[in-house]
PDB file of N, CA and C in Angstrom:
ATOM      1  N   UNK A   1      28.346 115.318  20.284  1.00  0.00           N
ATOM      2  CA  UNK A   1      27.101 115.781  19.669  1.00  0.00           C
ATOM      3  C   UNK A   1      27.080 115.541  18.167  1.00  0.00           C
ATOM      4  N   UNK A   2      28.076 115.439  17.575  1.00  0.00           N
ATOM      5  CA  UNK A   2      28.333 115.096  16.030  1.00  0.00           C
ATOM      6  C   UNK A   2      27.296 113.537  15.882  1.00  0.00           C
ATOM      7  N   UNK A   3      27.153 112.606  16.553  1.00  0.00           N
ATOM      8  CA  UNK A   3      26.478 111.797  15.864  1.00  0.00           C
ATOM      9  C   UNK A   3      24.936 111.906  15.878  1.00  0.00           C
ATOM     10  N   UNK A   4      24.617 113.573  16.446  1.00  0.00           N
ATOM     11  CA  UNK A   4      23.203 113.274  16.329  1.00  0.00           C
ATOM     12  C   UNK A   4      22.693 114.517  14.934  1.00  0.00           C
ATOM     13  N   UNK A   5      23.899 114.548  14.787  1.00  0.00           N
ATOM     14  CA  UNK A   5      23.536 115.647  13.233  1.00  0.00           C
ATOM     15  C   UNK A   5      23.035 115.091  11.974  1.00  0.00           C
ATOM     16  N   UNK A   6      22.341 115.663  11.856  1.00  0.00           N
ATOM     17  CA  UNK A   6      21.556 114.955  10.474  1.00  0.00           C
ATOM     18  C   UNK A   6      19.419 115.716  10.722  1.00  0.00           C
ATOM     19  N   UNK A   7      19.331 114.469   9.532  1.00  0.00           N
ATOM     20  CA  UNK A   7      17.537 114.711   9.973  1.00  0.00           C
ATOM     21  C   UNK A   7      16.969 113.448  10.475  1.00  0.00           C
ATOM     22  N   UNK A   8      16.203 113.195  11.514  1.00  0.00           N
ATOM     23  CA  UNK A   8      15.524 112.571  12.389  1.00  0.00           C
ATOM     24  C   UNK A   8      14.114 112.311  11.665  1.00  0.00           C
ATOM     25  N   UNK A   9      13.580 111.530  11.204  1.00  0.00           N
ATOM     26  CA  UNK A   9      11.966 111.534  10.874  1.00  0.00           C
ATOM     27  C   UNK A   9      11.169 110.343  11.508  1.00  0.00           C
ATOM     28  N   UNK A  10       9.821 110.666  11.886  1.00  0.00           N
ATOM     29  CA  UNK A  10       9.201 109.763  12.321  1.00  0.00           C
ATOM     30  C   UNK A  10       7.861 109.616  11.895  1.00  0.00           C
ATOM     31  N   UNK A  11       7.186 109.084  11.795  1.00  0.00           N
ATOM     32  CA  UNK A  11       6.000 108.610  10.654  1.00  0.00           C
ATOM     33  C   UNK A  11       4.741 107.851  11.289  1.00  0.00           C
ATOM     34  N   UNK A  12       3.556 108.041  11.808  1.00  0.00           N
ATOM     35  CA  UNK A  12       3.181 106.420  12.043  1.00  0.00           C
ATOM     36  C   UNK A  12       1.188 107.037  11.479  1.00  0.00           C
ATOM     37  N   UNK A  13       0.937 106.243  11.294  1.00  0.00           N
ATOM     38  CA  UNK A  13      -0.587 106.132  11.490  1.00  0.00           C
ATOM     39  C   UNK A  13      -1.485 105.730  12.206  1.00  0.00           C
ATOM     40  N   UNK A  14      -2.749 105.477  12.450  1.00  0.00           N
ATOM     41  CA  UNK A  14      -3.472 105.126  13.164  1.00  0.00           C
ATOM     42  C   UNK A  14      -4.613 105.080  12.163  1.00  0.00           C
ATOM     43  N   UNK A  15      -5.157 103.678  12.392  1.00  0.00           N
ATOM     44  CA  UNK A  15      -6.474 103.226  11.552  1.00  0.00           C
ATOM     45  C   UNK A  15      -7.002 102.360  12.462  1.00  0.00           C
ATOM     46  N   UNK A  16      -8.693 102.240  12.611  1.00  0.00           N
ATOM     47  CA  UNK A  16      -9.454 101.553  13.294  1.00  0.00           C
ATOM     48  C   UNK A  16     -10.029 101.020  12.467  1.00  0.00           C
ATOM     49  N   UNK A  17     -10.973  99.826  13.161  1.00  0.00           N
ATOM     50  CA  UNK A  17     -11.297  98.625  12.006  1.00  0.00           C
ATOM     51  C   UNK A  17     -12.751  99.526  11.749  1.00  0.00           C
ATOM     52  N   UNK A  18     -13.194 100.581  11.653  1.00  0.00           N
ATOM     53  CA  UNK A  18     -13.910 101.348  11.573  1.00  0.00           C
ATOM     54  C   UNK A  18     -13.571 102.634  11.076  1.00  0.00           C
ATOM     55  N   UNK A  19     -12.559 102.642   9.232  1.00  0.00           N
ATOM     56  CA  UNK A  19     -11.706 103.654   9.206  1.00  0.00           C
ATOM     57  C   UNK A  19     -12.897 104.751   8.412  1.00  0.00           C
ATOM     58  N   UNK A  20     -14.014 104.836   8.546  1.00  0.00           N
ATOM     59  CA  UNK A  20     -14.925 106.155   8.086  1.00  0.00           C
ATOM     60  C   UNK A  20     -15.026 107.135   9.387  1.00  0.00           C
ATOM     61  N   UNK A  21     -15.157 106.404  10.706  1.00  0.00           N
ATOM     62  CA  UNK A  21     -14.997 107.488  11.502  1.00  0.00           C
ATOM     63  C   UNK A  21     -13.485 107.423  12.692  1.00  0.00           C
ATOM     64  N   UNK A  22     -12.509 106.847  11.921  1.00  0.00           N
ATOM     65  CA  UNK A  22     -11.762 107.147  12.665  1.00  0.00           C
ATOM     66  C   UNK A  22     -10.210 106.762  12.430  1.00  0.00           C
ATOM     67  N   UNK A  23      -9.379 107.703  11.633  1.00  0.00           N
ATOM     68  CA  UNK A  23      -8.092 107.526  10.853  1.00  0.00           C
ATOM     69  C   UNK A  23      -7.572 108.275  11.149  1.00  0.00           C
ATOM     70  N   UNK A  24      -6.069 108.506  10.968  1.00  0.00           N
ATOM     71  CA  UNK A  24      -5.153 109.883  10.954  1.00  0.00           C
ATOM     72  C   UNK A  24      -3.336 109.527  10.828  1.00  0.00           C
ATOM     73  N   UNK A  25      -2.633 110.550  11.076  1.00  0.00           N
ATOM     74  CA  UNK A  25      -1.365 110.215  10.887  1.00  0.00           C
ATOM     75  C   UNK A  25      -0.582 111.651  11.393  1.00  0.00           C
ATOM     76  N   UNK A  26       0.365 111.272  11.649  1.00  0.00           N
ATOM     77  CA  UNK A  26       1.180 112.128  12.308  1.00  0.00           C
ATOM     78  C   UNK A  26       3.229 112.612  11.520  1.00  0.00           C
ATOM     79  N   UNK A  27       3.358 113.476  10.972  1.00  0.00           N
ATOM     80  CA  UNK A  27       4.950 113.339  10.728  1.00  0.00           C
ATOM     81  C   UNK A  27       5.535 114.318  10.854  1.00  0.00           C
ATOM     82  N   UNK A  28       7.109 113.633  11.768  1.00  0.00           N
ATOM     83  CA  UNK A  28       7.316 115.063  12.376  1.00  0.00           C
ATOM     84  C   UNK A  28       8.822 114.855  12.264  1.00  0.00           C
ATOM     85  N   UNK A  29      10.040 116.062  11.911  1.00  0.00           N
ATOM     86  CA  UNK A  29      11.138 115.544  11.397  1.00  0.00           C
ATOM     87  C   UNK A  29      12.078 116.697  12.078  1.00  0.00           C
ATOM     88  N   UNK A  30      13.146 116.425  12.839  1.00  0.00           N
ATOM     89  CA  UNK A  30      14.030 116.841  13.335  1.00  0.00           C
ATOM     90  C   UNK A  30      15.256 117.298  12.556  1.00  0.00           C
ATOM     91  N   UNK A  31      15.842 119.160  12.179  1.00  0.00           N
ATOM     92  CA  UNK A  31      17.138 119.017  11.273  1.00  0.00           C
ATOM     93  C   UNK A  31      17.937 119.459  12.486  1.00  0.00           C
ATOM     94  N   UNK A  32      18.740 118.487  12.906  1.00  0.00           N
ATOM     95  CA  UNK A  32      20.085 118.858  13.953  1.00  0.00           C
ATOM     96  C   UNK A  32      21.573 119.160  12.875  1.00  0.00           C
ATOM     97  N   UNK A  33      21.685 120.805  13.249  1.00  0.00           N
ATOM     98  CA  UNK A  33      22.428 121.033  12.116  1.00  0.00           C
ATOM     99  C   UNK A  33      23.882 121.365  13.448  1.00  0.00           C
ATOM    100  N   UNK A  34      25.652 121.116  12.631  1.00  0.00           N
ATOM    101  CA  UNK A  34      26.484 121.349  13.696  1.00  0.00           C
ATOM    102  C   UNK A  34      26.895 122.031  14.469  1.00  0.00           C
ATOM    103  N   UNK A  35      25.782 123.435  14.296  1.00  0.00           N
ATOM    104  CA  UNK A  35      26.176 124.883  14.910  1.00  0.00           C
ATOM    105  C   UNK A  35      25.423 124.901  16.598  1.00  0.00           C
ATOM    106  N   UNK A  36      24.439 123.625  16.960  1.00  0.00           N
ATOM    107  CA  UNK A  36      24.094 123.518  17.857  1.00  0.00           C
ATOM    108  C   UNK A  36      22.260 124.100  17.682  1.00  0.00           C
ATOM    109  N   UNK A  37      21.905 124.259  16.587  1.00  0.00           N
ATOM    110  CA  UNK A  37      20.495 125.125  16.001  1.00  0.00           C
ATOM    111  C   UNK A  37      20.097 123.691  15.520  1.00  0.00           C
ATOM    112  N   UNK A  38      18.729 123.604  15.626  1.00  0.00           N
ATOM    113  CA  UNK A  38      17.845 122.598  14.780  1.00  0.00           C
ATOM    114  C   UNK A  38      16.447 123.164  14.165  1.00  0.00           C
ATOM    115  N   UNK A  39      15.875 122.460  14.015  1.00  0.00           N
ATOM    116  CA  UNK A  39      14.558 122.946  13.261  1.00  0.00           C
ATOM    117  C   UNK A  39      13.695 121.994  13.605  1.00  0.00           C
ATOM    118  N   UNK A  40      12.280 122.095  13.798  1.00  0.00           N
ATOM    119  CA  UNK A  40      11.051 120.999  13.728  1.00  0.00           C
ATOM    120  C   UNK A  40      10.384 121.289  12.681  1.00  0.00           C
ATOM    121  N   UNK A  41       9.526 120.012  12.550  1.00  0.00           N
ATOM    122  CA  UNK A  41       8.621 120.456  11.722  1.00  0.00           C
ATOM    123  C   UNK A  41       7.500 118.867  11.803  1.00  0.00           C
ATOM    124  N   UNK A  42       6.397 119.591  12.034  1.00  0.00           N
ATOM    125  CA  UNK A  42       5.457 118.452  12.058  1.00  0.00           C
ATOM    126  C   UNK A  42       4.249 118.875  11.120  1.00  0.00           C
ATOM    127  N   UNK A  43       3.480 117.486  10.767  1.00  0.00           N
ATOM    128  CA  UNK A  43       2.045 117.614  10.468  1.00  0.00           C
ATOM    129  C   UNK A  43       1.175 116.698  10.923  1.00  0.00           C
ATOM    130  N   UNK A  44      -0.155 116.927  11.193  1.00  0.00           N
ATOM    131  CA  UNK A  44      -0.708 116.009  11.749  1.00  0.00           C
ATOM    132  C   UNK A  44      -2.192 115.979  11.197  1.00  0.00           C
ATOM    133  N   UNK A  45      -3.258 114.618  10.861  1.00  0.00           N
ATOM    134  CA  UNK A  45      -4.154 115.014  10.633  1.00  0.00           C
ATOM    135  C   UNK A  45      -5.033 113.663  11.420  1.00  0.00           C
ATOM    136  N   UNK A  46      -6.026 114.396  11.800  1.00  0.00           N
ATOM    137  CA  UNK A  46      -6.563 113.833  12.935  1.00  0.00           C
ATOM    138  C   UNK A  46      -7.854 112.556  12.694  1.00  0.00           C
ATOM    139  N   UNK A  47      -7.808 112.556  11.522  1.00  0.00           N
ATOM    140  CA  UNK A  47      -8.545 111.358  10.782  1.00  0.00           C
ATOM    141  C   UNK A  47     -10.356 111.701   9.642  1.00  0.00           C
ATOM    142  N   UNK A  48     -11.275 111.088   9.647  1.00  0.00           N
ATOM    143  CA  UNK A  48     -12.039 111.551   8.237  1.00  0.00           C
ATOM    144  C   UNK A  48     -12.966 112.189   9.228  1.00  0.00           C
ATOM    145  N   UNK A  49     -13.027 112.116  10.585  1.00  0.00           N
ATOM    146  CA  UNK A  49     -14.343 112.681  10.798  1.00  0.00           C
ATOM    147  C   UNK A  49     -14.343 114.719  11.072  1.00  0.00           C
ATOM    148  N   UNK A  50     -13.039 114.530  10.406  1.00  0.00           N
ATOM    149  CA  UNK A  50     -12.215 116.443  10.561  1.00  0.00           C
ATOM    150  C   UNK A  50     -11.674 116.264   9.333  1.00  0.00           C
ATOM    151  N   UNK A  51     -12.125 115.334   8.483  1.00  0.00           N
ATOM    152  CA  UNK A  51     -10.871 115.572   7.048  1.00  0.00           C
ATOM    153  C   UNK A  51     -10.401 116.882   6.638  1.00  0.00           C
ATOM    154  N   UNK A  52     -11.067 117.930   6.706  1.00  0.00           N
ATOM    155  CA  UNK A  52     -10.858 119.007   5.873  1.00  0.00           C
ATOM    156  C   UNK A  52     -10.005 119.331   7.142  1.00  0.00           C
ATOM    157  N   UNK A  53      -9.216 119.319   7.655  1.00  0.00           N
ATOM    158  CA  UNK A  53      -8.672 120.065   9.032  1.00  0.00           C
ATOM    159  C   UNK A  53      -7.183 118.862   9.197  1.00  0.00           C
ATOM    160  N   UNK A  54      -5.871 119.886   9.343  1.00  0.00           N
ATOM    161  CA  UNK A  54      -5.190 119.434   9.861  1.00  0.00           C
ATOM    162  C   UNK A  54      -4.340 120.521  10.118  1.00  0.00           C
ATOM    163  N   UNK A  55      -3.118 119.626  11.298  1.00  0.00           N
ATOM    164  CA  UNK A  55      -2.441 120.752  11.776  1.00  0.00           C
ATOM    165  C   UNK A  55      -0.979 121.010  11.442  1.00  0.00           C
ATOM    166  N   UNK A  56      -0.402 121.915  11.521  1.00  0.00           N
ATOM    167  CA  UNK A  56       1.277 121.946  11.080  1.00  0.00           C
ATOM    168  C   UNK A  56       2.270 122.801  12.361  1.00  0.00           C
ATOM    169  N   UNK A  57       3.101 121.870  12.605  1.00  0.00           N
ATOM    170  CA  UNK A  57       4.059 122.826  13.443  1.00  0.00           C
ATOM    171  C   UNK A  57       5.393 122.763  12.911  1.00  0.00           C
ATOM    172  N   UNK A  58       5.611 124.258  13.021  1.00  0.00           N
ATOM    173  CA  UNK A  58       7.238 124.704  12.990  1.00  0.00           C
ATOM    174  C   UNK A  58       8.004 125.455  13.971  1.00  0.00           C
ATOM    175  N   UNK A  59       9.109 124.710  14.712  1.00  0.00           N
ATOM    176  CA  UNK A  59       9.890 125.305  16.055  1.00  0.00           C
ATOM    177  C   UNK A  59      11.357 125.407  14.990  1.00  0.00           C
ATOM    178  N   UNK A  60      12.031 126.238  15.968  1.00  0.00           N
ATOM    179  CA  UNK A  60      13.316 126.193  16.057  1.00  0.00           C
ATOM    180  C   UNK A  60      14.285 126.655  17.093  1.00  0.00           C
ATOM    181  N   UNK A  61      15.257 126.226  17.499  1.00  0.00           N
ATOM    182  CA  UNK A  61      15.997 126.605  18.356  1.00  0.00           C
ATOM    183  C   UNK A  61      17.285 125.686  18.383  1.00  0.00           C
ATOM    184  N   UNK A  62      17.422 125.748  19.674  1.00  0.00           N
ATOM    185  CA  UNK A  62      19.216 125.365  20.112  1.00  0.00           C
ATOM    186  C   UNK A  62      18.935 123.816  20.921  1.00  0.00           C
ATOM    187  N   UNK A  63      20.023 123.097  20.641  1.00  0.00           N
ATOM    188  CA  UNK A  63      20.044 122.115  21.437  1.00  0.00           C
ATOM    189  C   UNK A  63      21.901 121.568  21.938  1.00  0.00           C
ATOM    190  N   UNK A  64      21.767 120.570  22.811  1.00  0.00           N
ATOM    191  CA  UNK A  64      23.068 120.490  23.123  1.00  0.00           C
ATOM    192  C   UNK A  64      23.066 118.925  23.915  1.00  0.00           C
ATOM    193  N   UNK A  65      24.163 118.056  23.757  1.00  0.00           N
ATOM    194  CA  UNK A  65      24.496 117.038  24.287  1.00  0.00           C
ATOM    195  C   UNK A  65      25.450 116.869  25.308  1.00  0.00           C
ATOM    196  N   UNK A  66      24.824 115.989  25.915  1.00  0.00           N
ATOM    197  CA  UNK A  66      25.547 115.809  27.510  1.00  0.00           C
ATOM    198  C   UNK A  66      25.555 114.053  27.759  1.00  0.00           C
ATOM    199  N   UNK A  67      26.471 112.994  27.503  1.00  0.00           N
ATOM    200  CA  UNK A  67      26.354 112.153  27.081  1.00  0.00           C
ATOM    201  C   UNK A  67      25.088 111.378  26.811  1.00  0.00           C
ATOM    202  N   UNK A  68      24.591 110.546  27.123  1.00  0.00           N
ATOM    203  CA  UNK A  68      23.306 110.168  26.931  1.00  0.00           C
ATOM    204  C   UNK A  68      21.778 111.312  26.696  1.00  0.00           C
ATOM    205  N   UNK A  69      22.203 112.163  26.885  1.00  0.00           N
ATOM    206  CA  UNK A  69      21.140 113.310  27.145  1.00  0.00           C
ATOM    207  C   UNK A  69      21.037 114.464  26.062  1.00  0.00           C
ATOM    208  N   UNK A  70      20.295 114.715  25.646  1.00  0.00           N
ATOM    209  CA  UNK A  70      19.937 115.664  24.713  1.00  0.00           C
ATOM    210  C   UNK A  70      18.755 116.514  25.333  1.00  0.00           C
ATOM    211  N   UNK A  71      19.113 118.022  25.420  1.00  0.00           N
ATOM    212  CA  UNK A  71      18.389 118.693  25.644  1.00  0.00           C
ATOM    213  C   UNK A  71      17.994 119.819  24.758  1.00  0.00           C
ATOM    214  N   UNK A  72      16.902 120.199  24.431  1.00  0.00           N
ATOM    215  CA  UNK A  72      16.072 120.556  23.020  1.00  0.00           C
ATOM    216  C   UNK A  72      15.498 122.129  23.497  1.00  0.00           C
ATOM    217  N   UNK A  73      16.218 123.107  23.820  1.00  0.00           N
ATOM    218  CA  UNK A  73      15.646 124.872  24.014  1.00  0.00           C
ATOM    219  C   UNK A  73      14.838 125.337  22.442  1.00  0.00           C
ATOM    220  N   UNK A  74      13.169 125.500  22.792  1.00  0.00           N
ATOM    221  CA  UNK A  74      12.664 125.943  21.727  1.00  0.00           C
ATOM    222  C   UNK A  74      13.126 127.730  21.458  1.00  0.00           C
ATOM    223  N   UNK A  75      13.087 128.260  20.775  1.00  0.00           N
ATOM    224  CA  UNK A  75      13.425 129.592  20.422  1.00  0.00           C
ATOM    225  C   UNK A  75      12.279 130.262  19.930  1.00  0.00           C
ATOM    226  N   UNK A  76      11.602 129.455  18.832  1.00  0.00           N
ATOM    227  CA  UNK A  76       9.817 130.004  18.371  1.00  0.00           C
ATOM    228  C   UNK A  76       9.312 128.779  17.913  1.00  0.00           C
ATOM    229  N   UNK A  77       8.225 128.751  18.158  1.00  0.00           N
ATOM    230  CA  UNK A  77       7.175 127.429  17.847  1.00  0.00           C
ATOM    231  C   UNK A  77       5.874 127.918  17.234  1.00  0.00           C
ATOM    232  N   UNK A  78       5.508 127.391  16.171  1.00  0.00           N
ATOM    233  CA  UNK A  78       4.162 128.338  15.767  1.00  0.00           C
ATOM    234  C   UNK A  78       3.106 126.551  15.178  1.00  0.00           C
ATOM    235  N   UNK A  79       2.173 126.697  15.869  1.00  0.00           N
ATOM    236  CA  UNK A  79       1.437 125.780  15.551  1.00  0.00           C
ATOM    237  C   UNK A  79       0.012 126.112  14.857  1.00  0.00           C
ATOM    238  N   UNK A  80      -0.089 125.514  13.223  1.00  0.00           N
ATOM    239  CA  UNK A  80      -1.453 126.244  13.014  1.00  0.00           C
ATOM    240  C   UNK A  80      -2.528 125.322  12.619  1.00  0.00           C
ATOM    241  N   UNK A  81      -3.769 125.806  12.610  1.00  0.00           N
ATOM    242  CA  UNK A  81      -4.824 124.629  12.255  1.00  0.00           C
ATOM    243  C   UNK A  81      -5.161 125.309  10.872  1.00  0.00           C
ATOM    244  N   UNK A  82      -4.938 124.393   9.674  1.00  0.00           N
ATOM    245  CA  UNK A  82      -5.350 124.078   8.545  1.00  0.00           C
ATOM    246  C   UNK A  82      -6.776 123.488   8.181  1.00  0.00           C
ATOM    247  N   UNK A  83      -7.291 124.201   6.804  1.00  0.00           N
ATOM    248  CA  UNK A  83      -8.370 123.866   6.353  1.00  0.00           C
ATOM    249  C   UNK A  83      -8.739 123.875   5.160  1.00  0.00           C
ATOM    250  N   UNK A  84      -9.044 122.869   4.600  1.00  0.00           N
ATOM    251  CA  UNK A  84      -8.982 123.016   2.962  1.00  0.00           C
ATOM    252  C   UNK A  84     -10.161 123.363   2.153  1.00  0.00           C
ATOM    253  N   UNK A  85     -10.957 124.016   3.152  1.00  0.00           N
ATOM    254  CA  UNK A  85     -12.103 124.827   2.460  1.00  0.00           C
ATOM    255  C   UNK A  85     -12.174 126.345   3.247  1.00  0.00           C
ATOM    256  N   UNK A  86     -11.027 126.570   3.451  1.00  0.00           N
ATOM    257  CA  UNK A  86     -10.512 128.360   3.679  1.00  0.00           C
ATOM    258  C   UNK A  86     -10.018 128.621   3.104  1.00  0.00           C
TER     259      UNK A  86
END
C-alpha cells in the first residue's frame, strides 16, 4: 500500500464549440496518507449557463490495498452547492 501514498489529482475540462452556453470543469484530488485514512476533495463547475453556481465535495475515510485493488470506505462526505451571489 506504500506506493499509493501521496496526493492523486485529476483535472479536465469540457468546452463546446459553442462555449456561451456550454463550459465547465471538474477537480478532484485524493490525500492517501500511511495510517490507512485519506481525504477527498473535489470542485466542480458546470459551465456559463449556471456560472454563478458550483459545487464542492469533501469525504474522508479509510482505505486499504489488496494487490491490484484498492478499496476506498467513505467515513463522511458532505457535498455543497455554491453561489456567488449568496
Amino acid at each position: 500500500s506504500n506506493k499509493i501514498i501521496g496526493t492523486w489529482r485529476k483535472k479536465s475540462a469540457v468546452a463546446n464549440s459553442n462555449l456561451i452556453t456550454n463550459a465547465g470543469y471538474h477537480v478532484s484530488e485524493y490525500i492517501f496518507s500511511p495510517g490507512g485514512t485519506y481525504t477527498f476533495k473535489s470542485e466542480m463547475w458546470q459551465g456559463y449557463l449556471r456560472s454563478e453556481e458550483w459545487w464542492t465535495t469533501v469525504e474522508n475515510g479509510t482505505f486499504s490495498v489488496n494487490g491490484n485493488s484498492l478499496t476506498i470506505t467513505p467515513r463522511k462526505s458532505v457535498a455543497t452547492l455554491r453561489n456567488r451571489n449568496r
